[in-house]
Protein backbone atom coordinates (compact mmCIF):
# COMPACT_ATOMS: atom_id res chain seq x y z
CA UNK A 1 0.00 0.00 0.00
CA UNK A 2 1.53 3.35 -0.66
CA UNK A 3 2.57 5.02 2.51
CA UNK A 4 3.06 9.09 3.55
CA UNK A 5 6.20 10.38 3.42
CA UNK A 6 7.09 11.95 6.78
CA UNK A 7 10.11 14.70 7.15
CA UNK A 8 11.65 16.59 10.19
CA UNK A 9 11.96 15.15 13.87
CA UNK A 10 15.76 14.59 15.78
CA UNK A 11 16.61 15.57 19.12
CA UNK A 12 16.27 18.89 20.95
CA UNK A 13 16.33 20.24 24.48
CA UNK A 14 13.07 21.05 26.86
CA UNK A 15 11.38 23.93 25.47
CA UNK A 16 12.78 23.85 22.06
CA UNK A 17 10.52 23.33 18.75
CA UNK A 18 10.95 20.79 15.69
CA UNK A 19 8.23 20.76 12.85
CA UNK A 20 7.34 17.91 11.21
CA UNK A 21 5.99 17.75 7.44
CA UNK A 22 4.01 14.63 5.65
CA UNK A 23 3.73 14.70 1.83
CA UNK A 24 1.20 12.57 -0.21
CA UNK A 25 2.54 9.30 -1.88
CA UNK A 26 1.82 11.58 -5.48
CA UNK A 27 -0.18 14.18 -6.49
CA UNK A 28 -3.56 13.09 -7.37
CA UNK A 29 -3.65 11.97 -4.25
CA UNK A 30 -7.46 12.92 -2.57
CA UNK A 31 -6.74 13.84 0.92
CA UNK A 32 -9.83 14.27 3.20
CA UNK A 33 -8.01 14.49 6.83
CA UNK A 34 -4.85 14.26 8.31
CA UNK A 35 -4.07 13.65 11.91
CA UNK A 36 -0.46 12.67 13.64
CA UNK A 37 0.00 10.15 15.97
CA UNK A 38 2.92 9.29 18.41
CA UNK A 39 4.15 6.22 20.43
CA UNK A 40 6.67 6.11 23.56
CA UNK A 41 8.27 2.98 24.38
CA UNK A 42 6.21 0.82 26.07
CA UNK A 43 3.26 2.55 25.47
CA UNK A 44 0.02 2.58 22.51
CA UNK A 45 0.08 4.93 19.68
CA UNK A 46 -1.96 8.01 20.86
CA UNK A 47 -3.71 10.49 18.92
CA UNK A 48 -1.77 14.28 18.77
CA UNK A 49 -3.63 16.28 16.52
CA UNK A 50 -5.67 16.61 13.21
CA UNK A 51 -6.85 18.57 10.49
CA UNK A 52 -10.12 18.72 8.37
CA UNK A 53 -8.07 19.08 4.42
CA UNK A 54 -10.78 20.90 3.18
CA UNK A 55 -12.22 22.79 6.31
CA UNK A 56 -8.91 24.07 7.95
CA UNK A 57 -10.75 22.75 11.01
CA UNK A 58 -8.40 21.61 13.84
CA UNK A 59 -8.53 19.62 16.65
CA UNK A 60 -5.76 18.58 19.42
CA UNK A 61 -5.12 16.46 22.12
CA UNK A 62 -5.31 18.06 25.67
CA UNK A 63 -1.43 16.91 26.49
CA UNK A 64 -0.07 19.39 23.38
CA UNK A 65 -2.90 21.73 23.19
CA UNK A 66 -1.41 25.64 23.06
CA UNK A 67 1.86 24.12 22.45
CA UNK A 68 1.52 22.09 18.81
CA UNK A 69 -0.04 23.35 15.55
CA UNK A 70 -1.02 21.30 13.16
CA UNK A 71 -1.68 23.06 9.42
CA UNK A 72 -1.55 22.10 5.67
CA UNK A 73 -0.54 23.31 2.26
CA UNK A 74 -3.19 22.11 0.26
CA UNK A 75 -1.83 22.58 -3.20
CA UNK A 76 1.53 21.19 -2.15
CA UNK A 77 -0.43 18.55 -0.25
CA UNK A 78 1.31 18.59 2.58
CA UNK A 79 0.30 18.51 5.97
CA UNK A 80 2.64 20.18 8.87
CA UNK A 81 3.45 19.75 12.75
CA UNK A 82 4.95 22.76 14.94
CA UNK A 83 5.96 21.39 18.16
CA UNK A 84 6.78 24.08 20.65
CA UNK A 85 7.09 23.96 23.73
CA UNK A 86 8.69 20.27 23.91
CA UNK A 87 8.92 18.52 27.62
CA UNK A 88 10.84 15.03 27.84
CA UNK A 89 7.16 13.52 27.78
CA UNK A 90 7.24 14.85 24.09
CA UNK A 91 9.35 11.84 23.20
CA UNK A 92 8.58 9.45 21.20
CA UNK A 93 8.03 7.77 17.30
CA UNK A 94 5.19 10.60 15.39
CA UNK A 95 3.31 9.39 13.00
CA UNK A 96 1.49 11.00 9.92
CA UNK A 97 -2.22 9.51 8.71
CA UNK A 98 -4.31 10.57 6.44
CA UNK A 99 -7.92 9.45 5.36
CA UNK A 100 -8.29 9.04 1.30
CA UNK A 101 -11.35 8.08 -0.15
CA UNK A 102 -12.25 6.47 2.86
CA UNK A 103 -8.66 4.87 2.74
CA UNK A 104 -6.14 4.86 5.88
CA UNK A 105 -2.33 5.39 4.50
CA UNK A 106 0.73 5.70 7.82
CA UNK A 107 3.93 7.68 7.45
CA UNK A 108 6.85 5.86 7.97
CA UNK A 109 7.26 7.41 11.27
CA UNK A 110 9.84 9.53 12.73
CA UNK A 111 11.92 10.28 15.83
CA UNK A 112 11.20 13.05 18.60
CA UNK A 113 13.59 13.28 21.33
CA UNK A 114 13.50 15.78 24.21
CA UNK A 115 15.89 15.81 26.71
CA UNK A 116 15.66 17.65 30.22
């Protein structure tokens, strides 16, 4: 199955910022939302944040709310993830989806690490 291609991540100190990008597998490509996701070790994947593609319409979780910002370039599709902010509890693998014609598709995933 063709997969999103995710971008950005690495390692930074408390209170630092990173931005993450996810591009579409090609261009036709009909996105209808896109959300990121991150797992710790140990621990489930857990749901960060989302946009609506066509609406703009965002929505976070409580632990990153006022600190992340999730936004997209539609004609580039490409969907964006500005961590600010970052505690240690930041860390962890993030995760681009996106919902295509009713379709789930995963980034490869990508590294976050925030030391104190």
């Amino acid at each position: 199955q063709e997969r999103l291609v995710q971008s950005g991540g690495g390692s930074v100190q408390a209170g630092g910022s990173l931005r993450l990008s996810c591009a579409a597998p090609r261009r036709t490509f009909s996105t209808s939302a896109m959300g990121w996701f991150r797992q710790a070790p140990g621990k489930e994947r857990e749901f960060v944040a989302a946009i609506g593609w066509s609406t703009g319409n965002t929505v976070y979780a409580d632990s990153v709310k006022g600190r992340f910002t999730v936004s997209r370039d539609s004609a580039e599709n490409l969907g964006y993830l500005q961590m600010n902010s970052l505690k240690p509890e930041d860390t962890a693998v993030y995760y681009c989806h996106a919902i295509s014609r009713g379709w789930n598709y995963w980034g490869q995933g990508t590294q976050v690490t925030v030391s104190s």
